[in-house]
C-alpha atoms as a PDB file:
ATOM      1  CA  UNK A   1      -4.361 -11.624 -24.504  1.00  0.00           C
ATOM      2  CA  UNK A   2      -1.598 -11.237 -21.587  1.00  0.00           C
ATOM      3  CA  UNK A   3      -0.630 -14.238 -19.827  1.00  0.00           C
ATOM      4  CA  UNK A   4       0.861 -14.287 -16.498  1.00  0.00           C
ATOM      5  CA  UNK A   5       2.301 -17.574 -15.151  1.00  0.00           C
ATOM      6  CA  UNK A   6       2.754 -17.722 -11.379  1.00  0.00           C
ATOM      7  CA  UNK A   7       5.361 -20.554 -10.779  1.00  0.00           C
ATOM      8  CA  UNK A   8       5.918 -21.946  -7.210  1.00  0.00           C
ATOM      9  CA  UNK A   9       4.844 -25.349  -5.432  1.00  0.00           C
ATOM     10  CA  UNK A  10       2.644 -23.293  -3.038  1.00  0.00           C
ATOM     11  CA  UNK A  11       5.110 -21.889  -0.411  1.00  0.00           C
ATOM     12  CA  UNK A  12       3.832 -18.869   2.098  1.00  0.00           C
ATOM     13  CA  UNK A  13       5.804 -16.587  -1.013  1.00  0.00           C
ATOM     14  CA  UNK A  14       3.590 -17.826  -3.567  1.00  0.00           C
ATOM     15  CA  UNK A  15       0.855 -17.289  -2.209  1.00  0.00           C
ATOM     16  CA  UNK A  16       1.718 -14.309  -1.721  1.00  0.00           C
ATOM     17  CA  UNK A  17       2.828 -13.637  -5.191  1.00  0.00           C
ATOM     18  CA  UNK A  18      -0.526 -14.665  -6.483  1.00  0.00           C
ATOM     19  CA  UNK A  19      -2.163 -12.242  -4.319  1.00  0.00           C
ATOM     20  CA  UNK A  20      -0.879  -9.464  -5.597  1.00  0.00           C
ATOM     21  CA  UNK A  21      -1.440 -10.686  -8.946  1.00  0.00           C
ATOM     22  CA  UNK A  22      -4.572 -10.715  -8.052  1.00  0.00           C
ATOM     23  CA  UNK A  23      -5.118  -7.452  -6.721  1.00  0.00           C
ATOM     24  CA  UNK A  24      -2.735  -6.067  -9.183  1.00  0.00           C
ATOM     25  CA  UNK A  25      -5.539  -7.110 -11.944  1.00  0.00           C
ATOM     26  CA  UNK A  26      -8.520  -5.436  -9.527  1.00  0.00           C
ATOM     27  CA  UNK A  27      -7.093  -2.697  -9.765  1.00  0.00           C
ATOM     28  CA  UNK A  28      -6.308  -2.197 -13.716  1.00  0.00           C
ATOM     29  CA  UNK A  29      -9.752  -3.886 -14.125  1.00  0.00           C
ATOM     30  CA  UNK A  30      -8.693  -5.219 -17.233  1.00  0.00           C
ATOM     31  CA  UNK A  31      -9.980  -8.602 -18.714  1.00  0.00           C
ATOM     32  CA  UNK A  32      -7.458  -9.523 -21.040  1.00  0.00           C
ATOM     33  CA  UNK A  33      -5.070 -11.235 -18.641  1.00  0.00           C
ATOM     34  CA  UNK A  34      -5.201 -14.863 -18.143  1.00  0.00           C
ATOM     35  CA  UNK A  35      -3.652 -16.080 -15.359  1.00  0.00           C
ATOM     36  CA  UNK A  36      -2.049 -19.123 -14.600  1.00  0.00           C
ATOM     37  CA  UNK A  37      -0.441 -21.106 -10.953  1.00  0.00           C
ATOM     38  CA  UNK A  38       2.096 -23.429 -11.879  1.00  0.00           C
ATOM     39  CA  UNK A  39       2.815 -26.135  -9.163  1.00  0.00           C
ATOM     40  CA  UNK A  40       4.280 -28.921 -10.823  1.00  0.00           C
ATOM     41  CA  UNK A  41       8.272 -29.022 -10.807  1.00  0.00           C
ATOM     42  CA  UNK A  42       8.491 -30.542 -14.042  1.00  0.00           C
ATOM     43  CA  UNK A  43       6.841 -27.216 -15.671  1.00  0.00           C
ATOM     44  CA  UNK A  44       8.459 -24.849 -13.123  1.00  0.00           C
ATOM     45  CA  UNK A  45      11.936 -26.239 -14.101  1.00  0.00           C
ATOM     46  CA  UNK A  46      11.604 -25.470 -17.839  1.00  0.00           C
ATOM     47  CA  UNK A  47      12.063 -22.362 -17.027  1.00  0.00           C
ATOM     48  CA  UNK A  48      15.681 -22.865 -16.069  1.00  0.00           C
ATOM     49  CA  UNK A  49      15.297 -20.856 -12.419  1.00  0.00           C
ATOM     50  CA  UNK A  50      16.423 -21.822  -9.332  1.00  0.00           C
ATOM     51  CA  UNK A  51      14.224 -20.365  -6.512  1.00  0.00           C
ATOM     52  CA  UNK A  52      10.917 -19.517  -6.147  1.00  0.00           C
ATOM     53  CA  UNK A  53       8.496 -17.691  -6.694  1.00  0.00           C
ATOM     54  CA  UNK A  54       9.060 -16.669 -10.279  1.00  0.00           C
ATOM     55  CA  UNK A  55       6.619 -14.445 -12.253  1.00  0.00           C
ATOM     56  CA  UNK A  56       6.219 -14.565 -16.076  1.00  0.00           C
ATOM     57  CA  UNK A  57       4.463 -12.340 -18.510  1.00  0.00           C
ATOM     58  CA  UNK A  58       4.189 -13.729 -21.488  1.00  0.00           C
ATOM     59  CA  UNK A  59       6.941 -15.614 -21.424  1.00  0.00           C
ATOM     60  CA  UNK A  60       8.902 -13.638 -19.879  1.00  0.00           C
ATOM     61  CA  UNK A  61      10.701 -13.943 -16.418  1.00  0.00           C
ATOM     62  CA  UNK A  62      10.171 -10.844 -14.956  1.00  0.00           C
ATOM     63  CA  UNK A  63      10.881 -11.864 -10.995  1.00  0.00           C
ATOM     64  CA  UNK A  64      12.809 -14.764  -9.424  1.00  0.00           C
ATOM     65  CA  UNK A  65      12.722 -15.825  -5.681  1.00  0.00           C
ATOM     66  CA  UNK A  66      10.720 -12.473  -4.179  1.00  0.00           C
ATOM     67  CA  UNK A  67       7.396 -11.235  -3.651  1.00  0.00           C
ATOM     68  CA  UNK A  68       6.839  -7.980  -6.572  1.00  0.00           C
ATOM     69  CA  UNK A  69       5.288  -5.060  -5.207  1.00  0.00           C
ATOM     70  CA  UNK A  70       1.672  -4.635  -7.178  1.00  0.00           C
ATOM     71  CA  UNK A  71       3.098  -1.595  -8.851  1.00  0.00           C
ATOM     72  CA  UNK A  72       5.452  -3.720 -10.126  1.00  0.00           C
ATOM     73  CA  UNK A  73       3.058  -6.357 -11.367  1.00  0.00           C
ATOM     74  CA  UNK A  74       1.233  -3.639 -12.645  1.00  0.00           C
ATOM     75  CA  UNK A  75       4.306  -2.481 -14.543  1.00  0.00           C
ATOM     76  CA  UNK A  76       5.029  -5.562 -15.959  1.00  0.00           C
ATOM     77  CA  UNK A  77       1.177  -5.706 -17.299  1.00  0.00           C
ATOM     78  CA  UNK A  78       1.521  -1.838 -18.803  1.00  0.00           C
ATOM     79  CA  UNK A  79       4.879  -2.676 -20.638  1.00  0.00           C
ATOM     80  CA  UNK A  80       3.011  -5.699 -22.712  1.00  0.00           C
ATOM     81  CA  UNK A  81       2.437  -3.783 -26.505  1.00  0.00           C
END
Protein backbone atom coordinates (compact mmCIF):
# COMPACT_ATOMS: atom_id res chain seq x y z
CA UNK A 1 0.00 0.00 0.00
CA UNK A 2 1.33 3.65 -1.10
CA UNK A 3 0.42 6.44 0.99
CA UNK A 4 0.36 9.91 -0.11
CA UNK A 5 -0.10 12.69 2.50
CA UNK A 6 -1.25 16.04 1.12
CA UNK A 7 -0.25 18.65 3.83
CA UNK A 8 -1.67 22.25 3.67
CA UNK A 9 -4.47 24.16 5.77
CA UNK A 10 -6.57 24.42 2.56
CA UNK A 11 -5.02 27.38 0.62
CA UNK A 12 -6.05 27.92 -3.34
CA UNK A 13 -2.35 25.70 -3.73
CA UNK A 14 -3.66 22.87 -1.93
CA UNK A 15 -6.33 22.46 -3.45
CA UNK A 16 -4.75 22.42 -6.16
CA UNK A 17 -2.21 19.94 -5.11
CA UNK A 18 -4.91 17.52 -4.22
CA UNK A 19 -6.31 17.76 -7.57
CA UNK A 20 -3.75 16.55 -9.29
CA UNK A 21 -3.33 13.89 -6.89
CA UNK A 22 -6.35 13.07 -7.77
CA UNK A 23 -6.21 12.94 -11.33
CA UNK A 24 -2.73 11.71 -11.12
CA UNK A 25 -4.39 8.36 -9.51
CA UNK A 26 -7.29 8.36 -12.52
CA UNK A 27 -5.03 8.08 -14.62
CA UNK A 28 -2.63 5.10 -13.27
CA UNK A 29 -5.99 3.54 -12.18
CA UNK A 30 -4.32 1.92 -9.50
CA UNK A 31 -6.01 1.05 -6.08
CA UNK A 32 -3.27 0.68 -3.86
CA UNK A 33 -2.78 4.32 -2.93
CA UNK A 34 -4.35 5.72 0.07
CA UNK A 35 -4.56 9.12 0.24
CA UNK A 36 -4.55 11.42 2.91
CA UNK A 37 -5.31 15.78 3.41
CA UNK A 38 -3.60 16.96 6.30
CA UNK A 39 -5.00 20.33 7.70
CA UNK A 40 -4.07 20.51 11.13
CA UNK A 41 -0.71 22.54 11.89
CA UNK A 42 0.22 20.45 14.64
CA UNK A 43 0.62 17.33 12.08
CA UNK A 44 1.81 19.53 9.17
CA UNK A 45 4.67 20.86 11.41
CA UNK A 46 6.13 17.42 12.24
CA UNK A 47 7.28 17.41 9.21
CA UNK A 48 9.80 20.14 9.87
CA UNK A 49 8.74 22.35 6.48
CA UNK A 50 8.14 25.71 6.23
CA UNK A 51 5.67 26.50 3.37
CA UNK A 52 3.00 24.90 1.90
CA UNK A 53 1.80 22.72 0.10
CA UNK A 54 4.05 19.77 0.79
CA UNK A 55 3.52 16.30 -0.78
CA UNK A 56 4.65 13.01 0.87
CA UNK A 57 4.89 9.50 -0.39
CA UNK A 58 5.35 7.33 2.06
CA UNK A 59 7.01 9.30 4.18
CA UNK A 60 8.75 10.97 2.10
CA UNK A 61 8.81 14.78 1.22
CA UNK A 62 8.86 14.81 -2.25
CA UNK A 63 7.55 18.70 -2.88
CA UNK A 64 7.56 21.78 -0.63
CA UNK A 65 5.64 25.11 -1.28
CA UNK A 66 4.51 24.36 -5.24
CA UNK A 67 1.91 22.78 -7.12
CA UNK A 68 3.72 19.17 -8.89
CA UNK A 69 2.88 18.66 -12.33
CA UNK A 70 0.73 15.13 -12.49
CA UNK A 71 3.66 13.59 -14.26
CA UNK A 72 5.42 14.33 -11.43
CA UNK A 73 2.96 12.89 -8.96
CA UNK A 74 2.86 10.15 -11.16
CA UNK A 75 6.62 9.79 -10.87
CA UNK A 76 6.72 9.89 -7.41
CA UNK A 77 3.93 6.92 -7.37
CA UNK A 78 6.16 4.74 -10.12
CA UNK A 79 9.45 5.16 -8.03
CA UNK A 80 7.62 3.41 -4.78
CA UNK A 81 9.30 -0.53 -4.99
Amino acid sequence: MIEIKILGPGCPKCKVTESQVKRALAELNRDDIHVEKVEKIEEIMKYNILSTPALVVNGVIKTVGRVPSVDQIKNFINEVK
